[in-house]
Protein backbone atom coordinates (compact mmCIF):
# COMPACT_ATOMS: atom_id res chain seq x y z
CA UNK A 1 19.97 -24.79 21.95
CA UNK A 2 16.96 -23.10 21.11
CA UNK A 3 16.47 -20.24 18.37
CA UNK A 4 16.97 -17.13 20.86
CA UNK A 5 20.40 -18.89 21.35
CA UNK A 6 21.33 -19.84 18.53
CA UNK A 7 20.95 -16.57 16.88
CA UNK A 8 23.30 -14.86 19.71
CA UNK A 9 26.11 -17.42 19.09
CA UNK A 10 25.79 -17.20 15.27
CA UNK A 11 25.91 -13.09 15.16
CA UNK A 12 28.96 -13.09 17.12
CA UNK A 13 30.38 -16.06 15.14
CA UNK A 14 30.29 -13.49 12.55
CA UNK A 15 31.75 -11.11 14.78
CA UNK A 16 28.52 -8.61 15.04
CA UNK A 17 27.12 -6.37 17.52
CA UNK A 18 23.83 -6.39 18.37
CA UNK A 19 23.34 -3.08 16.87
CA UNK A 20 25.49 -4.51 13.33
CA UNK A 21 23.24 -6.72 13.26
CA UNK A 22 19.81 -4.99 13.45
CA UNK A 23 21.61 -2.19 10.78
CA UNK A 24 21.88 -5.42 8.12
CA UNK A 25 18.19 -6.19 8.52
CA UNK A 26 17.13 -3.06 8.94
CA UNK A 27 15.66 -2.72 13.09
CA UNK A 28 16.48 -1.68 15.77
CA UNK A 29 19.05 -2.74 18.17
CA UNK A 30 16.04 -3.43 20.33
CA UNK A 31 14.68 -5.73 18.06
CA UNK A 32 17.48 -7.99 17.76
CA UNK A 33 17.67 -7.55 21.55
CA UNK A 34 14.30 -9.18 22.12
CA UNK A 35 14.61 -12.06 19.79
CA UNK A 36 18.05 -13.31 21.46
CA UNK A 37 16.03 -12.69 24.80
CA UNK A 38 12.88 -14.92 23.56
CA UNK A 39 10.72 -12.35 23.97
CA UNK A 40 9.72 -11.41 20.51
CA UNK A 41 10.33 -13.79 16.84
CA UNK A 42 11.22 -11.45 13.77
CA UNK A 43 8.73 -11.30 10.96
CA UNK A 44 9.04 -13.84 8.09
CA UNK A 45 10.94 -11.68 5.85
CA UNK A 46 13.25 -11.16 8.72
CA UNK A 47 13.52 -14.61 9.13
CA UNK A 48 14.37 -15.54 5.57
CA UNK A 49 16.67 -12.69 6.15
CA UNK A 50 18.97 -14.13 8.40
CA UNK A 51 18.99 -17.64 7.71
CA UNK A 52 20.43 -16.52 3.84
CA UNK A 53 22.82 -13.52 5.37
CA UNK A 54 24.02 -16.57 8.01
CA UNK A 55 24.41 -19.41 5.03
CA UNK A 56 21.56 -21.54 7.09
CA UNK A 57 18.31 -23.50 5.85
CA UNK A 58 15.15 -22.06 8.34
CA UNK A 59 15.80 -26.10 9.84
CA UNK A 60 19.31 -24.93 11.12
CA UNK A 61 18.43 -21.73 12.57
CA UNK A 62 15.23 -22.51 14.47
CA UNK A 63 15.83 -26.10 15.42
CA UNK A 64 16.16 -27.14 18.87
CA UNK A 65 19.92 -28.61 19.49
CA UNK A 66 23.35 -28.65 18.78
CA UNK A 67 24.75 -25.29 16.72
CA UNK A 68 25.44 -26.39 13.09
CA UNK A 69 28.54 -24.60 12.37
CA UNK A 70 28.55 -21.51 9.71
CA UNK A 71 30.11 -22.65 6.79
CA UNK A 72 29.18 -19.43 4.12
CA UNK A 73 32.67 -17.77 4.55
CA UNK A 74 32.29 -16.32 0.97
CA UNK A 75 29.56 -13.63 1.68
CA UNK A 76 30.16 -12.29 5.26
CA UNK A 77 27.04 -11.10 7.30
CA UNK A 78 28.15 -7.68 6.96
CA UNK A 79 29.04 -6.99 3.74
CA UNK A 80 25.56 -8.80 2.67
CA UNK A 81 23.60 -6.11 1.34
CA UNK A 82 20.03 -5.50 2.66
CA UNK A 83 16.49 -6.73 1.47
CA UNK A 84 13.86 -4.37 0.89
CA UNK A 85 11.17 -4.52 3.38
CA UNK A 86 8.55 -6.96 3.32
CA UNK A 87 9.93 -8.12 -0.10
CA UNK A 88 8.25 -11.84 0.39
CA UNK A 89 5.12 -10.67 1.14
CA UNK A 90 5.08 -8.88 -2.18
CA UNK A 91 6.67 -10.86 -4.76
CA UNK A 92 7.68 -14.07 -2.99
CA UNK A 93 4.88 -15.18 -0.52
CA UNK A 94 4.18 -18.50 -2.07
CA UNK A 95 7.94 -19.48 -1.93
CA UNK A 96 7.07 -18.54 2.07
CA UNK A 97 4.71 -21.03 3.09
CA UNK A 98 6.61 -23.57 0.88
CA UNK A 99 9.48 -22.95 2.84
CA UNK A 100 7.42 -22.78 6.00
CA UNK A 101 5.63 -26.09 5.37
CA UNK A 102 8.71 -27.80 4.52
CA UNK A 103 10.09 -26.57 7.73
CA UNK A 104 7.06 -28.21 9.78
CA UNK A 105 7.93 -31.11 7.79
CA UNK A 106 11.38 -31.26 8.68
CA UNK A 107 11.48 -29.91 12.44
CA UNK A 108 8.70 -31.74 13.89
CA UNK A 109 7.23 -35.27 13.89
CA UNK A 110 3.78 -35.67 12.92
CA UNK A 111 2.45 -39.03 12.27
CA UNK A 112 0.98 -39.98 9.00
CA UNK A 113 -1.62 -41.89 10.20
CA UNK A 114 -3.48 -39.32 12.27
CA UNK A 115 -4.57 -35.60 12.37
CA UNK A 116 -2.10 -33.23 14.46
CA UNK A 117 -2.89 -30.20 15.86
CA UNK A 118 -0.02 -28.07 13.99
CA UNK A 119 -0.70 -25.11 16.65
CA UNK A 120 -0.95 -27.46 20.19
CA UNK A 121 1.95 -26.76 22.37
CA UNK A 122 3.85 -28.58 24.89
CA UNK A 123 6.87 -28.37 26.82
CA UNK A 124 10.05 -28.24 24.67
CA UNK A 125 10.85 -31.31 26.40
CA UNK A 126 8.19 -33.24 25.83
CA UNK A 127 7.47 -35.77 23.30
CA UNK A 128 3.62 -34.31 22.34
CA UNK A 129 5.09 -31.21 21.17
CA UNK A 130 4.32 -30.40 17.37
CA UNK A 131 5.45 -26.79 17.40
CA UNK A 132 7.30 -24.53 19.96
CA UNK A 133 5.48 -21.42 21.20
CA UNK A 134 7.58 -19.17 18.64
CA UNK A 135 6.15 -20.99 15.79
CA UNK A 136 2.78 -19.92 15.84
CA UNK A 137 3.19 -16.23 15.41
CA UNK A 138 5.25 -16.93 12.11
CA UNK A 139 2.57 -18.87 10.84
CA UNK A 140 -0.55 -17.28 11.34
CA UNK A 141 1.40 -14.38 9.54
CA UNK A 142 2.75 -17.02 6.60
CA UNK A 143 -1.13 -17.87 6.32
CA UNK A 144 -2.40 -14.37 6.20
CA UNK A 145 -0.54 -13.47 3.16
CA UNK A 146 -0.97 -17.06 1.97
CA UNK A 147 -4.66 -15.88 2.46
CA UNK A 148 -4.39 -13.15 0.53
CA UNK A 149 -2.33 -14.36 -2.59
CA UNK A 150 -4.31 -16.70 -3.11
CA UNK A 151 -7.75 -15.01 -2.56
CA UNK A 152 -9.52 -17.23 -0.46
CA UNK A 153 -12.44 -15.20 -0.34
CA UNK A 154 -12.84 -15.68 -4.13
CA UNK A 155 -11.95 -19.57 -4.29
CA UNK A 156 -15.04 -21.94 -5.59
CA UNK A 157 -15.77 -23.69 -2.57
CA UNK A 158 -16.07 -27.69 -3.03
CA UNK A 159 -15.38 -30.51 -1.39
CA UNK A 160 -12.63 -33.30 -1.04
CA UNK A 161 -15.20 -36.20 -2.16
CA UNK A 162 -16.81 -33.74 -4.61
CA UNK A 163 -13.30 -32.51 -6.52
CA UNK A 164 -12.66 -29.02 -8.41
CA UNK A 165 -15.56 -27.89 -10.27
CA UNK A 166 -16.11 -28.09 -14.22
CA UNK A 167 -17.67 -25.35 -14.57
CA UNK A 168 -14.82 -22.36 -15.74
CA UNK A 169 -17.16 -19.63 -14.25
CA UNK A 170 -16.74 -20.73 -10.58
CA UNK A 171 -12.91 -19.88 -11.53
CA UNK A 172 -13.05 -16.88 -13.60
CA UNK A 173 -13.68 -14.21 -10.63
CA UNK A 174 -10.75 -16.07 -8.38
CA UNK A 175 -8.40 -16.32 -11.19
CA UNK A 176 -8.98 -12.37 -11.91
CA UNK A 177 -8.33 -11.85 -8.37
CA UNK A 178 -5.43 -13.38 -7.70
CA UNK A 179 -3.41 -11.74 -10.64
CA UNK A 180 -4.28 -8.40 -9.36
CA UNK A 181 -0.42 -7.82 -9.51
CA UNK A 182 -0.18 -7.93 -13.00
CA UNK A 183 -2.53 -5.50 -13.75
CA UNK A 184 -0.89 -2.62 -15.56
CA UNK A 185 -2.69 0.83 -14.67
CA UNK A 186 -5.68 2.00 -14.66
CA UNK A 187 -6.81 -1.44 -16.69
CA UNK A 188 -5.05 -4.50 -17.23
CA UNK A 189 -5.21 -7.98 -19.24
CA UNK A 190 -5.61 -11.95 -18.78
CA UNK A 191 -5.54 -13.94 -21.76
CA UNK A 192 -8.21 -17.28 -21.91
CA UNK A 193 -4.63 -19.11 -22.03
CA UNK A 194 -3.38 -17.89 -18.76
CA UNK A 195 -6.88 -18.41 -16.91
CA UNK A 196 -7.38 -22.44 -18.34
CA UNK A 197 -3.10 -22.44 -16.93
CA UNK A 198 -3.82 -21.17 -13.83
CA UNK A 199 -6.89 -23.19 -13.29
CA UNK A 200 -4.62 -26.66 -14.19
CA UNK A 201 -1.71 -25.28 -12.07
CA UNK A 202 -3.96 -24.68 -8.83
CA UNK A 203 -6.81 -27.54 -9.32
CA UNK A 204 -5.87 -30.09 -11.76
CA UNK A 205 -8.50 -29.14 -14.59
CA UNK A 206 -7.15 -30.00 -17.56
CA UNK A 207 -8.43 -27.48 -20.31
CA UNK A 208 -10.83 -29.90 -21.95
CA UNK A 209 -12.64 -31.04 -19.04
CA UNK A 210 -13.46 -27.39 -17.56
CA UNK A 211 -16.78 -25.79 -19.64
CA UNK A 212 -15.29 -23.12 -21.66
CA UNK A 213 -17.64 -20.24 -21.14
CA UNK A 214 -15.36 -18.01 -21.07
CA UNK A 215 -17.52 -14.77 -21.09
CA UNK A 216 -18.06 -10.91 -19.96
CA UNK A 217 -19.09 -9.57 -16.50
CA UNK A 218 -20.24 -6.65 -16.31
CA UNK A 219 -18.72 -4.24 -14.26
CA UNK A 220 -15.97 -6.38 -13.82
CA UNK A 221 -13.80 -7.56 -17.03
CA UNK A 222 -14.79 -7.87 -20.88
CA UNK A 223 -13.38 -10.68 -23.02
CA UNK A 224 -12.91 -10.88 -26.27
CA UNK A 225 -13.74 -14.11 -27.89
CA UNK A 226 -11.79 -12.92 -30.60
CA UNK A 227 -8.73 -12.25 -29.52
CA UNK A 228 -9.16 -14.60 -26.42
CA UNK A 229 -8.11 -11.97 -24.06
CA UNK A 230 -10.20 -10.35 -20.79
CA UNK A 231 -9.65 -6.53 -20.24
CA UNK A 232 -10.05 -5.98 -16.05
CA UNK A 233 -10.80 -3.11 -14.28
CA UNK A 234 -9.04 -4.80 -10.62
CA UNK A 235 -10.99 -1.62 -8.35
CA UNK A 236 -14.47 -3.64 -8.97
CA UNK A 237 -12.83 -6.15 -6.33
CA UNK A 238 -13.76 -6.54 -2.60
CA UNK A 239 -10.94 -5.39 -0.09
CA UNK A 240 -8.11 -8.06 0.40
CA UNK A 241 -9.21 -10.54 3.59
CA UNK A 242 -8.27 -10.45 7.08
CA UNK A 243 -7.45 -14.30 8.40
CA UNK A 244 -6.47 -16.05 11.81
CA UNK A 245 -4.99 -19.23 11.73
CA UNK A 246 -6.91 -21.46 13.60
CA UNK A 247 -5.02 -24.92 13.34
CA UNK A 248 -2.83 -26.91 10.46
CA UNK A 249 -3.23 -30.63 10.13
CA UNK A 250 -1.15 -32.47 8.20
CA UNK A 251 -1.79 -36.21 7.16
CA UNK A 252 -0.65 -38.18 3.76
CA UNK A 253 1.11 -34.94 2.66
CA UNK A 254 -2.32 -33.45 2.69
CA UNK A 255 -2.20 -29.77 4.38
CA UNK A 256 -5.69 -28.84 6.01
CA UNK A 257 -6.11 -25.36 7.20
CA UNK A 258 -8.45 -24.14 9.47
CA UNK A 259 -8.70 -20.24 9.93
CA UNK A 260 -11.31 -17.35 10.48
CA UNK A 261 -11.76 -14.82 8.19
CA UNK A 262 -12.83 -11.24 10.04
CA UNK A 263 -14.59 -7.99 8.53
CA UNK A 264 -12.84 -5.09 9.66
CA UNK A 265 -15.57 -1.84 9.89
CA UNK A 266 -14.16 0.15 6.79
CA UNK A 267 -13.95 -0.06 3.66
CA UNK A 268 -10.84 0.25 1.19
CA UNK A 269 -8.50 1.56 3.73
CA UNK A 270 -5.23 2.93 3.69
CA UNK A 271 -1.84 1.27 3.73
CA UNK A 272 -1.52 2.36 7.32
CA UNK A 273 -4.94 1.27 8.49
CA UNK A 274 -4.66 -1.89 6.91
CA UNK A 275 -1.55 -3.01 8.68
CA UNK A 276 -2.54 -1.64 11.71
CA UNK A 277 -6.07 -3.90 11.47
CA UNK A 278 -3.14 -6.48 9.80
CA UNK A 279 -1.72 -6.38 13.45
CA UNK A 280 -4.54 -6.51 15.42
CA UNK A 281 -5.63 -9.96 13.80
CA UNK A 282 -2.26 -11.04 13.91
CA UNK A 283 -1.82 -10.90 17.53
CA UNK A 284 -6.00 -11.83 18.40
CA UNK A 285 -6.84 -8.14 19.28
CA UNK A 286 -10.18 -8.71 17.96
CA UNK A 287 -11.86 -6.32 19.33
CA UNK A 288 -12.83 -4.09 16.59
CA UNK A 289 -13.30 -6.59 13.96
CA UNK A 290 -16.76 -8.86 13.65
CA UNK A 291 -16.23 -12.74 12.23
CA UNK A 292 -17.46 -13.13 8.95
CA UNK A 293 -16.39 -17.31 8.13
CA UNK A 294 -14.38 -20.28 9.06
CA UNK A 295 -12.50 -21.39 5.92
CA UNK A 296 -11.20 -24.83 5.93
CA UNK A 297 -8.86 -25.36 2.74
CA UNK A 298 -6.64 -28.55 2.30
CA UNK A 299 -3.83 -28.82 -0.41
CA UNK A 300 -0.28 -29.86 -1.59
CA UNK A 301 2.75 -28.97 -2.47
CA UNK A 302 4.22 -30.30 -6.00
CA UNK A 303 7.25 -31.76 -4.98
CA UNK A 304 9.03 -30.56 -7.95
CA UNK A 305 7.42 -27.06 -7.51
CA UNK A 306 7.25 -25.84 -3.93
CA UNK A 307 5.71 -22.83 -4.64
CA UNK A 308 2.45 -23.93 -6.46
CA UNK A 309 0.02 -25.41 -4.16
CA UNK A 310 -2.50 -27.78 -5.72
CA UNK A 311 -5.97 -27.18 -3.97
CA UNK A 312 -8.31 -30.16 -3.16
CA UNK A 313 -10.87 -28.74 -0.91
CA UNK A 314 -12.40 -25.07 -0.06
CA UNK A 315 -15.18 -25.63 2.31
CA UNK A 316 -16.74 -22.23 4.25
CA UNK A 317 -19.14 -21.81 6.75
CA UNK A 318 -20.58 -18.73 7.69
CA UNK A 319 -21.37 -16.79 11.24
């Protein structure tokens, strides 16, 4: 039983309609319509969506094979209130690709002693396969807003051989960047504290052996040696990335990502343009966007924290 089926005999499990269901998650009839025909795969909030409302782990609901049978009596599909929209991609989208990754871990075999091709497709009934065709639009949108929250466009670049830099200022623009969404309006503040805490959390620099030059840029943040704190102006930033997942390779619990980074040809736009140029990358309408990069970034997940990635490489090259 594959996930268009499964989903069909778990709704009316719960005794739902088609259209019950899509009013819970908050689309159309239409919607739910096409993902029980295997025609379309719901977005990843969606997703998370009805594997919680249905008292499933993401393994249970996509797997291929027998139905696991619902067991969260307590908290009925349709008395479960809604999410907001998009909520993961706002405040949760590390917890995403944790979940995500975990879920490649679990569903598929990969051996540990070679590279495979996370986005290589085969027949469902063949051994080769890695990932079903569903998968890949899930995670080439899991890696665009992984892409974004974690600013790959302002990472240091290094190698695997070469390690993390030592030098704080290769960290001090990415670490301003990626807490954006702490800012409090129109400026906002980092302390030193938080930077040195991020940089250990995310590269394994321990305080004393990154070069504290902590400093001001101008046009950018001031610090205040002092007080130890940076005051931010966020605006001075470049526009958040656009990404395509090229492939995933996983090997020793080592993730390496592969994935092209595009210009789009305006500047700062709107909500609506940027989801609509969002969309366009998303499903390789390329047309009106030029290739800036390749990124290739490998990392793991803390096994005791699945939502902070440790990075251990961040190598670019450009077009």
């Amino acid at each position: 039983m594959n996930f268009p089926q499964r989903l069909q005999v778990y709704r009316k499990e719960m005794g739902l309609s088609q259209e019950a269901l899509a009013e819970q998650l908050g689309v159309s009839r239409q919607s739910v319509s096409k993902w029980e025909q295997g025609s379309s795969f719901p977005e990843t909030d969606k997703l998370i969506d009805l594997s919680s409302r249905m008292g499933l782990t993401l393994d249970e609901l996509l797997r291929d094979g027998p139905a696991v049978p619902v067991t969260n009596t307590q908290t009925p599909l349709s008395s479960a209130p809604p999410d907001p929209a998009r909520r993961w991609r706002i405040t949760a989208g590390v917890l995403i690709a944790a979940v995500l990754f975990l879920l490649v871990m679990l569903l598929y075999p990969h051996p540990q002693t070679s590279e495979t091709n996370a986005l290589e497709t085969a027949p469902e009934n063949s051994e080769s396969a890695v990932f079903h065709t569903d998968m890949l639009p899930l995670l080439r949108e899991w890696f665009f807003d992984f892409a974004r929250r974690y600013r790959l466009d302002y990472m240091p670049t290094f190698t695997l051989a070469d390690g993390p830099p030592t030098d704080a200022a290769e960290y001090l623009y990415w670490v301003y960047a990626v807490n954006l969404d702490n800012w409090a309006e129109p400026t906002g503040t980092m302390t030193r504290a938080y930077v040195e805490e991020t940089v250990q959390n995310n590269f394994g620099r321990e305080p004393g052996t990154v070069l504290n030059i902590h400093r001001t840029v101008p046009k950018a943040w001031g610090y205040d040696p002092q007080t130890e704190t940076y005051t931010a102006w966020p605006e001075s930033l470049r526009d958040l990335p656009y990404y395509l997942l090229d492939n995933i390779t996983l090997e020793d619990e080592i993730y390496t990502i592969r994935a092209t980074q595009y210009h789009i040809p305006i500047g700062y736009p709107t909500a609506e343009e940027d989801e609509a140029y969002r969309q366009a990358v998303l499903t390789g309408n390329l047309s009106d966007v030029t290739p800036a990069c390749t990124v290739t970034v490998r990392f793991y997940l803390s096994t005791f924290s699945f939502d902070q990635p440790r990075f251990l490489s961040c190598e670019v090259e450009w077009n």
